[in-house]
Protein backbone atom coordinates (compact mmCIF):
# COMPACT_ATOMS: atom_id res chain seq x y z
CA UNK A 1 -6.93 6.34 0.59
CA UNK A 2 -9.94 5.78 3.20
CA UNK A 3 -11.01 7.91 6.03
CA UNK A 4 -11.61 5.96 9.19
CA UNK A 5 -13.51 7.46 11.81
CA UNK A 6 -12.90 6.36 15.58
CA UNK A 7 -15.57 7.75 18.05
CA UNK A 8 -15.95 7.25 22.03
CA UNK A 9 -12.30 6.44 21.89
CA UNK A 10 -10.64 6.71 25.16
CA UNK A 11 -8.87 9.70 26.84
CA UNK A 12 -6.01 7.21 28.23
CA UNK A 13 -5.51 5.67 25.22
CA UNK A 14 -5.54 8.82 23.04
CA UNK A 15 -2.96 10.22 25.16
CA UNK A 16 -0.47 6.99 24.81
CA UNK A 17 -1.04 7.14 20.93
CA UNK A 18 -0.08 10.85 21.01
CA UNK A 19 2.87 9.85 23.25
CA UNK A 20 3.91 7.11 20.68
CA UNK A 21 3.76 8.92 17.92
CA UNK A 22 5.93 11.50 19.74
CA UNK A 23 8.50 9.40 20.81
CA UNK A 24 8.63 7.96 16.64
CA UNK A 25 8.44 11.44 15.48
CA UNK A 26 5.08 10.96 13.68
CA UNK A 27 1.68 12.60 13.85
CA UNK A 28 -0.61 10.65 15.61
CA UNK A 29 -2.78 10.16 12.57
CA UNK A 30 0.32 8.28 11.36
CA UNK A 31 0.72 6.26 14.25
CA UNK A 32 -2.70 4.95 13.96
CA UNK A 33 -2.43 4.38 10.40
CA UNK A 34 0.99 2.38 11.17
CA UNK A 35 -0.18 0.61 13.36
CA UNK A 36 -3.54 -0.85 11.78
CA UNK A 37 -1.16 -1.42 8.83
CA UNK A 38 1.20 -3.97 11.16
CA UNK A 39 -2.21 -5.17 12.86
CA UNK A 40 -4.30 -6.15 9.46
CA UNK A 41 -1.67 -6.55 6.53
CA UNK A 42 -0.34 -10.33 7.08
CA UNK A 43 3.22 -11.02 7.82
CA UNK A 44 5.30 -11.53 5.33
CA UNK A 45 2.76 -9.99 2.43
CA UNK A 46 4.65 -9.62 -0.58
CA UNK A 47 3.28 -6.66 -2.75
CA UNK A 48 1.58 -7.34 -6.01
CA UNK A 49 3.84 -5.08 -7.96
CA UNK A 50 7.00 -7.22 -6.61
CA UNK A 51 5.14 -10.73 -7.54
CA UNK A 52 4.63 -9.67 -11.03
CA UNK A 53 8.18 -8.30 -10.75
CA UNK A 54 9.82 -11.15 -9.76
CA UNK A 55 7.53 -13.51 -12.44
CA UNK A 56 8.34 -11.54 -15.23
CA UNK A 57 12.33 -12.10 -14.25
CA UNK A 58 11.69 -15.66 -13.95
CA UNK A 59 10.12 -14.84 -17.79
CA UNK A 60 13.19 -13.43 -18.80
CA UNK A 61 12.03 -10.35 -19.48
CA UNK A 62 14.59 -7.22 -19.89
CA UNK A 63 14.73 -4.06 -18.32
CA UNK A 64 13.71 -2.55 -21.59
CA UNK A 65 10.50 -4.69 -21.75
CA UNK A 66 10.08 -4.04 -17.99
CA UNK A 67 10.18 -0.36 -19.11
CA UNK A 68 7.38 -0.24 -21.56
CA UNK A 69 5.16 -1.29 -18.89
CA UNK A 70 5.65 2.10 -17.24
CA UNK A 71 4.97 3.28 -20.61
CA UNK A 72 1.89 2.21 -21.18
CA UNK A 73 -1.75 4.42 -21.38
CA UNK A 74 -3.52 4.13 -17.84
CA UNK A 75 -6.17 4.59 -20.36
CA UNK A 76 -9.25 2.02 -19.65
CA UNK A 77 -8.85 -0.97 -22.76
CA UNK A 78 -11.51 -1.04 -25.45
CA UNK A 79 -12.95 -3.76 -25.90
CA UNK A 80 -12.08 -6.43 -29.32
CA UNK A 81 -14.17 -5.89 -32.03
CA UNK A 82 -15.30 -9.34 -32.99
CA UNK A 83 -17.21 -8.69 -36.06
């Protein structure tokens, strides 16, 4: 996660974002954030996670193969020895 940093905002707007996020039962930290993330993402994004998902189904793969991806080391790869 980033930290944003928004300076010389003003007092009538900081006051409707702390009413909005109020009325939605958020913080107002996670109004803003909410609303940057419906403002910048693009409509109808589909996550990477649910792409590769969706190809590997298309691959056939099982749930058990689908499994042994959560299995695998988050370790960095090591490069092939070619000699």
């Amino acid at each position: 996660m980033a930290t944003l940093t928004v300076r010389d905002l003003p007092e009538q707007v900081h006051r409707a974002l702390r009413t909005r996020a109020a009325l939605k039962g958020r913080s107002t930290e996670a109004e803003a954030c909410a609303i940057l993330e419906e403002t910048v993402l693009p409509e109808g994004r589909i996550p990477l996670g649910a792409l590769l998902a969706s190809v590997g189904r298309y691959a056939g793969l099982t749930d058990e193969e689908f499994a042994n991806f959560a299995r695998r080391s988050h370790e960095p790869s090591q490069p092939a020895d070619l000699a």
